[in-house]
N, C-alpha and C. Protein backbone atom coordinates (compact mmCIF):
# COMPACT_ATOMS: atom_id res chain seq x y z
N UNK A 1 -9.24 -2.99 -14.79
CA UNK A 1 -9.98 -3.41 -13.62
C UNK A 1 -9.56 -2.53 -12.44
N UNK A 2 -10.50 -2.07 -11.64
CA UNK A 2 -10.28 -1.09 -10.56
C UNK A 2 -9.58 -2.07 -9.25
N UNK A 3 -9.26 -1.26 -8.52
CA UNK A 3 -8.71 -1.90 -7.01
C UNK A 3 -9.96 -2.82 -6.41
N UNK A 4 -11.50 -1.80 -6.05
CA UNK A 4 -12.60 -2.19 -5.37
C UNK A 4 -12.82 -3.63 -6.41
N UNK A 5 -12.55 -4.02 -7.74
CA UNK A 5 -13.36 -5.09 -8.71
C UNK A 5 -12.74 -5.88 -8.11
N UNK A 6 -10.64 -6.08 -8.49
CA UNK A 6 -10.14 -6.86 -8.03
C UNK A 6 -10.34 -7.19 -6.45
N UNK A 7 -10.10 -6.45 -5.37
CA UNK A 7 -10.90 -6.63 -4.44
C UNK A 7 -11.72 -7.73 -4.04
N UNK A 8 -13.00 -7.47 -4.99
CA UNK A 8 -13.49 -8.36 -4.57
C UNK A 8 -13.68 -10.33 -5.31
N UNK A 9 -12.38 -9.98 -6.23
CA UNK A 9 -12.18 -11.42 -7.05
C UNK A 9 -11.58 -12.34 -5.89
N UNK A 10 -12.11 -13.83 -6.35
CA UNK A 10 -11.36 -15.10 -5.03
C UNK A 10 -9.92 -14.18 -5.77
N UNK A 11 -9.40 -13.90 -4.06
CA UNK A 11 -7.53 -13.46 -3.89
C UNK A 11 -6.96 -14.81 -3.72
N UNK A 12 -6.00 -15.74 -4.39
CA UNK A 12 -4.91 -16.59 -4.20
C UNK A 12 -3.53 -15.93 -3.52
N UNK A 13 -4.14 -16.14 -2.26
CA UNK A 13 -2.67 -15.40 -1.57
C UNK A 13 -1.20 -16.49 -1.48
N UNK A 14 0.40 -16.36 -1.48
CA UNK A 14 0.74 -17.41 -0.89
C UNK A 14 1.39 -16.73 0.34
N UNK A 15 2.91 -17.15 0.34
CA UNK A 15 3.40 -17.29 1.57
C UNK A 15 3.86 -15.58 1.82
N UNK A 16 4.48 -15.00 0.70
CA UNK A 16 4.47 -13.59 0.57
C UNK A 16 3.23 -12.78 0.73
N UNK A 17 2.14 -12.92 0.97
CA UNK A 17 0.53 -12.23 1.13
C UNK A 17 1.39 -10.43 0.74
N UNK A 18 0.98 -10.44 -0.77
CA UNK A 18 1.61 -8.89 -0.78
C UNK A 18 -0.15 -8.17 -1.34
N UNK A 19 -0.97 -9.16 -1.04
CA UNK A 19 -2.13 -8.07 -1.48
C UNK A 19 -2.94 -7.01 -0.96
N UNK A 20 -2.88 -7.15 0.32
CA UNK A 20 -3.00 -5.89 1.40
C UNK A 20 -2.16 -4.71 1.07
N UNK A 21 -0.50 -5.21 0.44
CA UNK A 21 -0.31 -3.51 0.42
C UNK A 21 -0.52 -3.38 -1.31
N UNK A 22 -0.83 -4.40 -2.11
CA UNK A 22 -1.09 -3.87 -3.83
C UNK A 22 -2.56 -3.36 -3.78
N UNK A 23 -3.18 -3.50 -2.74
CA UNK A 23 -4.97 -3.19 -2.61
C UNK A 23 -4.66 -2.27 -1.79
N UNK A 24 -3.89 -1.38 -0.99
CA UNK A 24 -3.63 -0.18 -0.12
C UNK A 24 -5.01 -0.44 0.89
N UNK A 25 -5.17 -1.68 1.71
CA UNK A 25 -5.85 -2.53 2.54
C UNK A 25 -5.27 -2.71 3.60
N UNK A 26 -5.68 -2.31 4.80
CA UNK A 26 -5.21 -3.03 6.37
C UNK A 26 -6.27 -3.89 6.52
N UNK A 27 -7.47 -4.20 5.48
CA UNK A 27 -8.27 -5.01 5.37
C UNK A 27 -8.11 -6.75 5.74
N UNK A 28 -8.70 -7.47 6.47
CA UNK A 28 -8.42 -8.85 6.39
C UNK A 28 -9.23 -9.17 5.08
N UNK A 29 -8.68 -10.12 3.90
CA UNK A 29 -9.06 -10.23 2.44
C UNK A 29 -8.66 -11.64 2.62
N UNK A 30 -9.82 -12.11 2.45
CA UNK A 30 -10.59 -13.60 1.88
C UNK A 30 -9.74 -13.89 0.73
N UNK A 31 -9.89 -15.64 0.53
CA UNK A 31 -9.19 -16.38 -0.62
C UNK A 31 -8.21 -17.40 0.33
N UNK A 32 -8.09 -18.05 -0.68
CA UNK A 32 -7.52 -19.61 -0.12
C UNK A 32 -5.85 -19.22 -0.19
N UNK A 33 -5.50 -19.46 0.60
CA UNK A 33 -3.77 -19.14 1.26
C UNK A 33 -2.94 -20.42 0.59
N UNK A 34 -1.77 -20.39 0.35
CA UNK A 34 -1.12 -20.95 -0.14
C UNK A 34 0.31 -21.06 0.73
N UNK A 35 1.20 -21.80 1.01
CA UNK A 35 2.32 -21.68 1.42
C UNK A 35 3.71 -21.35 0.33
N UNK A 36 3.12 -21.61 -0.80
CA UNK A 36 4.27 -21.88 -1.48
C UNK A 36 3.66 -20.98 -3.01
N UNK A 37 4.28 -20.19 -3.70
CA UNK A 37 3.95 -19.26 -4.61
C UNK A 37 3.74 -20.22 -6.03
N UNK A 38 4.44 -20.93 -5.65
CA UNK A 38 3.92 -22.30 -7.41
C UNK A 38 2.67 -22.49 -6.64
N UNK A 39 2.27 -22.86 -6.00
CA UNK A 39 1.04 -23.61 -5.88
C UNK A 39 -0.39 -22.35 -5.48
N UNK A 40 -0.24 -21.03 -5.62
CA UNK A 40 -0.94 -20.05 -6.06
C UNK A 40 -1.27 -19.92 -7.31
N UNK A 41 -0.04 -19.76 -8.11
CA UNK A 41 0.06 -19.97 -9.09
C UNK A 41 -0.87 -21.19 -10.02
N UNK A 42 -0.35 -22.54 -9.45
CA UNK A 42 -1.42 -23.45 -10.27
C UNK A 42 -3.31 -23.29 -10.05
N UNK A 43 -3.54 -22.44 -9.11
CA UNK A 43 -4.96 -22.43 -8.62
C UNK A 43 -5.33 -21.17 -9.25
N UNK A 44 -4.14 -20.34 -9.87
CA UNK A 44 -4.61 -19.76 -11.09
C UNK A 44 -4.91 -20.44 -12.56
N UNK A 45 -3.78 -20.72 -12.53
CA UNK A 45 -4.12 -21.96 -13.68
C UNK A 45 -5.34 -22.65 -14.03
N UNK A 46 -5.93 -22.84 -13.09
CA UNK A 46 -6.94 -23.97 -12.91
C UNK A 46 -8.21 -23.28 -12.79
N UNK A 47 -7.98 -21.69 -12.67
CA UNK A 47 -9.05 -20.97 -13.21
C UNK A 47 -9.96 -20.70 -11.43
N UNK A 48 -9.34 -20.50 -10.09
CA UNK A 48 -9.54 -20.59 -9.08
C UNK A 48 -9.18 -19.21 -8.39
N UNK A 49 -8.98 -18.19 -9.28
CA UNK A 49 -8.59 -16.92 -8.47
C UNK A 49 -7.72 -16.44 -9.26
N UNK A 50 -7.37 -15.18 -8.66
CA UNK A 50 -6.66 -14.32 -9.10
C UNK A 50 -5.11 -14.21 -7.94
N UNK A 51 -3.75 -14.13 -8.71
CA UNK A 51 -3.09 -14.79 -7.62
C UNK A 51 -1.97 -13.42 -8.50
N UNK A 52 -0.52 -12.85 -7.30
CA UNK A 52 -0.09 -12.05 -7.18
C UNK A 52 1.40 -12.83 -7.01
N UNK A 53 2.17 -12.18 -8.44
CA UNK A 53 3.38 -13.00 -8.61
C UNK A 53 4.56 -12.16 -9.14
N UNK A 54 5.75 -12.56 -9.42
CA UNK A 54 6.64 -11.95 -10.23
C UNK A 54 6.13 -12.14 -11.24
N UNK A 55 6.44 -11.20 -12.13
CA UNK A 55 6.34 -11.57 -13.82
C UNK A 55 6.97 -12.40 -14.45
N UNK A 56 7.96 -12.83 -13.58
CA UNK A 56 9.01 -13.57 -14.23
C UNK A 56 8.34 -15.48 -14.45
N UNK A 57 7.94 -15.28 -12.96
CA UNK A 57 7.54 -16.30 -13.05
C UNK A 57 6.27 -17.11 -13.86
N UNK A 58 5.77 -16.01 -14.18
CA UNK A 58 4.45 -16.38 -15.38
C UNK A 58 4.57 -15.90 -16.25
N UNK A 59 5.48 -15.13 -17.23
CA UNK A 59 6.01 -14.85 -18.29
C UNK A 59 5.48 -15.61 -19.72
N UNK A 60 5.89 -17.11 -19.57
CA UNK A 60 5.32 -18.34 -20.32
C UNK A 60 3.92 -18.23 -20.64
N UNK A 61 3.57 -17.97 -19.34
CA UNK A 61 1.67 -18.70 -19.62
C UNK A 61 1.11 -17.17 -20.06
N UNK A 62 1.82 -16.14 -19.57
CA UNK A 62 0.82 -14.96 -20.51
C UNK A 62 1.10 -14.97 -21.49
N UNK A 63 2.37 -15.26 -22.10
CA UNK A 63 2.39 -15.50 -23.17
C UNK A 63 2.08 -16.49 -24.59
N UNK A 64 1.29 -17.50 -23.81
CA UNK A 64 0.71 -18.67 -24.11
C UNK A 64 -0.96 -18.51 -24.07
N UNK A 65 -1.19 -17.57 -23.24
CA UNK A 65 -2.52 -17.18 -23.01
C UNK A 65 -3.13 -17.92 -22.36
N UNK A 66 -2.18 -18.90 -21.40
CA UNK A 66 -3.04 -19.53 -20.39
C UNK A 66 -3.25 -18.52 -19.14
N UNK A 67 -2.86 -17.52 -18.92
CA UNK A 67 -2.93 -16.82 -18.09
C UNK A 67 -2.89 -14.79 -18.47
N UNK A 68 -3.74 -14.44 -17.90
CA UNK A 68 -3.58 -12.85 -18.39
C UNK A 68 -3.55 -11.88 -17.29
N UNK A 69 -3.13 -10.74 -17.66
CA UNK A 69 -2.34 -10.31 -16.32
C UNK A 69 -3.94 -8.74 -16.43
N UNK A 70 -4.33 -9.28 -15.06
CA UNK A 70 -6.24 -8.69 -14.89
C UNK A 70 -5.95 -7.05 -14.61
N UNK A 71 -4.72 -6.19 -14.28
CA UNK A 71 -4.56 -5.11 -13.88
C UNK A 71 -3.14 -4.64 -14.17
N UNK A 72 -3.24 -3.38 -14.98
CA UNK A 72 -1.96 -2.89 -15.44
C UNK A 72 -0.95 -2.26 -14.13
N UNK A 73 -1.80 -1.96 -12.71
CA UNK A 73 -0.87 -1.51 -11.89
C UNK A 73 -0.04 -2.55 -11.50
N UNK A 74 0.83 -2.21 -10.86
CA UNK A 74 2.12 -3.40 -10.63
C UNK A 74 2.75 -2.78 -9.07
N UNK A 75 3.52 -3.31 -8.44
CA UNK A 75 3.88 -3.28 -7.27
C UNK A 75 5.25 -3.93 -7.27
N UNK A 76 6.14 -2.94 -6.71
CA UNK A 76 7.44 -3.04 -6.53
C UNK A 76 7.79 -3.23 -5.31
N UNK A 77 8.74 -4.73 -5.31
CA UNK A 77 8.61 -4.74 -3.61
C UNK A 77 10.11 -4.77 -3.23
N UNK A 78 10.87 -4.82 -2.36
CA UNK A 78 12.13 -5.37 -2.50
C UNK A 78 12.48 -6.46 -1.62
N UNK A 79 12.87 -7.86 -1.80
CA UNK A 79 12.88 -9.19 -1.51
C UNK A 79 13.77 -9.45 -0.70
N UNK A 80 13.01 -9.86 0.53
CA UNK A 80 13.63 -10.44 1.27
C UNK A 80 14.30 -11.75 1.59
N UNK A 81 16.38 -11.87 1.68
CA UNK A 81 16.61 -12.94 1.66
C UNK A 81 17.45 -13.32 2.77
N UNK A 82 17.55 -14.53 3.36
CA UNK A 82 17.88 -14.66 4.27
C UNK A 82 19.17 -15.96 4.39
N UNK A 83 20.06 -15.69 5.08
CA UNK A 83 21.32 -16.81 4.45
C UNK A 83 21.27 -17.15 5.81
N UNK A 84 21.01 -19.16 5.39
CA UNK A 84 20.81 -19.77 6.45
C UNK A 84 21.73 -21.21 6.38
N UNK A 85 22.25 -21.10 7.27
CA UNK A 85 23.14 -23.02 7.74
C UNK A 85 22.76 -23.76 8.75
N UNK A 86 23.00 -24.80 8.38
CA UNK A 86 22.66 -25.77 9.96
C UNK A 86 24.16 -25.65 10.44
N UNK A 87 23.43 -25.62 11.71
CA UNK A 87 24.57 -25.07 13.09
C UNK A 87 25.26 -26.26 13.52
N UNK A 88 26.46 -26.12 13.26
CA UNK A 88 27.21 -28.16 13.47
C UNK A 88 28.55 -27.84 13.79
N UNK A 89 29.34 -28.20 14.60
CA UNK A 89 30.69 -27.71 14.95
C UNK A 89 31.76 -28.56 13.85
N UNK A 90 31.30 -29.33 13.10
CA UNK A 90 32.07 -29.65 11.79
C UNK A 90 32.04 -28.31 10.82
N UNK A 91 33.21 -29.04 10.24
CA UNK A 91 33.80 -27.68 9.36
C UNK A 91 33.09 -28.11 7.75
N UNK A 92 32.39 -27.72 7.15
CA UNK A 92 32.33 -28.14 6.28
C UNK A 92 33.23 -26.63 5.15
N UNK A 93 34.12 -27.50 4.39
CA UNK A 93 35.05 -25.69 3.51
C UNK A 93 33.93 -25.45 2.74
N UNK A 94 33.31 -26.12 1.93
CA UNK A 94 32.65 -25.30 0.85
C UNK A 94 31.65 -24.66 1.23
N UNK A 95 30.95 -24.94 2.39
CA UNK A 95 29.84 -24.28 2.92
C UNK A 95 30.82 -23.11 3.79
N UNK A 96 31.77 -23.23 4.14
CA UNK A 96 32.25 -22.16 5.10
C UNK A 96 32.32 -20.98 3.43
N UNK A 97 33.03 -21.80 3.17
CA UNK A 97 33.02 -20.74 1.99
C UNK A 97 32.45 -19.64 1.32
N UNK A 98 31.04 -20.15 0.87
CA UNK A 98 29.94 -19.52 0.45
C UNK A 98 29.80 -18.85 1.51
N UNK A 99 29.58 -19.52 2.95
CA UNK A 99 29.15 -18.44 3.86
C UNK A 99 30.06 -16.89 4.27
N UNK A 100 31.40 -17.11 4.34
CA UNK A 100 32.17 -16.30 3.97
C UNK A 100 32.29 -15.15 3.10
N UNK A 101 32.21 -15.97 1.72
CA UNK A 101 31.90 -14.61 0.91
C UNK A 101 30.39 -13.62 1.17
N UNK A 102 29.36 -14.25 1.03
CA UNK A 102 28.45 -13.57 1.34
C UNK A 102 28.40 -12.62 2.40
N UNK A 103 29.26 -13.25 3.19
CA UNK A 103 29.47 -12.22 4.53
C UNK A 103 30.10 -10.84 4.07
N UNK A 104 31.52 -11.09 3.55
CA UNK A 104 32.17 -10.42 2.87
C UNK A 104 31.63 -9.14 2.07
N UNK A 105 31.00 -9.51 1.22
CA UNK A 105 29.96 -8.93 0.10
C UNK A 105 28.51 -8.63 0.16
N UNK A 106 28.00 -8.23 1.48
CA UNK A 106 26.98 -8.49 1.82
C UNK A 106 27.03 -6.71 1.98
N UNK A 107 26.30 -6.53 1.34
CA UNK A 107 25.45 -5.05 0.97
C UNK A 107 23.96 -4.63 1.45
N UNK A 108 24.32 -4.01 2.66
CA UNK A 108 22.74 -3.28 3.45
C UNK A 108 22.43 -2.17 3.02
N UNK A 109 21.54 -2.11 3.13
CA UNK A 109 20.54 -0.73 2.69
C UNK A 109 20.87 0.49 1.25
């Protein structure tokens, strides 16, 4: 399937919207938005679009053939994560903890 076909299939975007740069689009692209990437996902399922995921996460259903993967190009992104606490002048150790190491071990660019 070409870029222009997919294009123009209902897009299941969710909260990541990575189809503007897998369609090389500054285009605004139609389809029902999602907040949450499971629930893109099920409106694929349900036979409601074409929706843009890890592989990991649908692994099962292509392999079950509830789901098939419509375009061999693929898109490599690198994931953004973000380490977050609620701000409380209690000490909590195990949360200091984790937060600590991560600090520690925390590898940029």
């Amino acid at each position: 399937m070409s870029l222009k076909q997919l294009k123009g299939m209902p897009l299941l975007h969710n909260s990541h919207n990575h189809w503007q740069r897998f369609l090389n689009t500054a285009d605004k692209l139609s389809g029902a938005v999602f907040n949450q990437t499971a629930l893109s996902l099920d409106a694929a399922l349900a036979g409601q679009g074409v929706a843009i995921t890890c592989q990991a996460f649908v692994q099962a259903d292509l392999s079950a053939g509830r789901l098939v993967q419509v375009s061999k190009l693929d898109l490599t992104v690198e994931p953004d994560y973000y380490l977050i606490r609620k701000r409380t002048s209690v000490s909590r150790p195990a949360v200091d903890a984790v937060w600590e190491w991560f600090i520690e071990n925390l590898v940029i660019g």
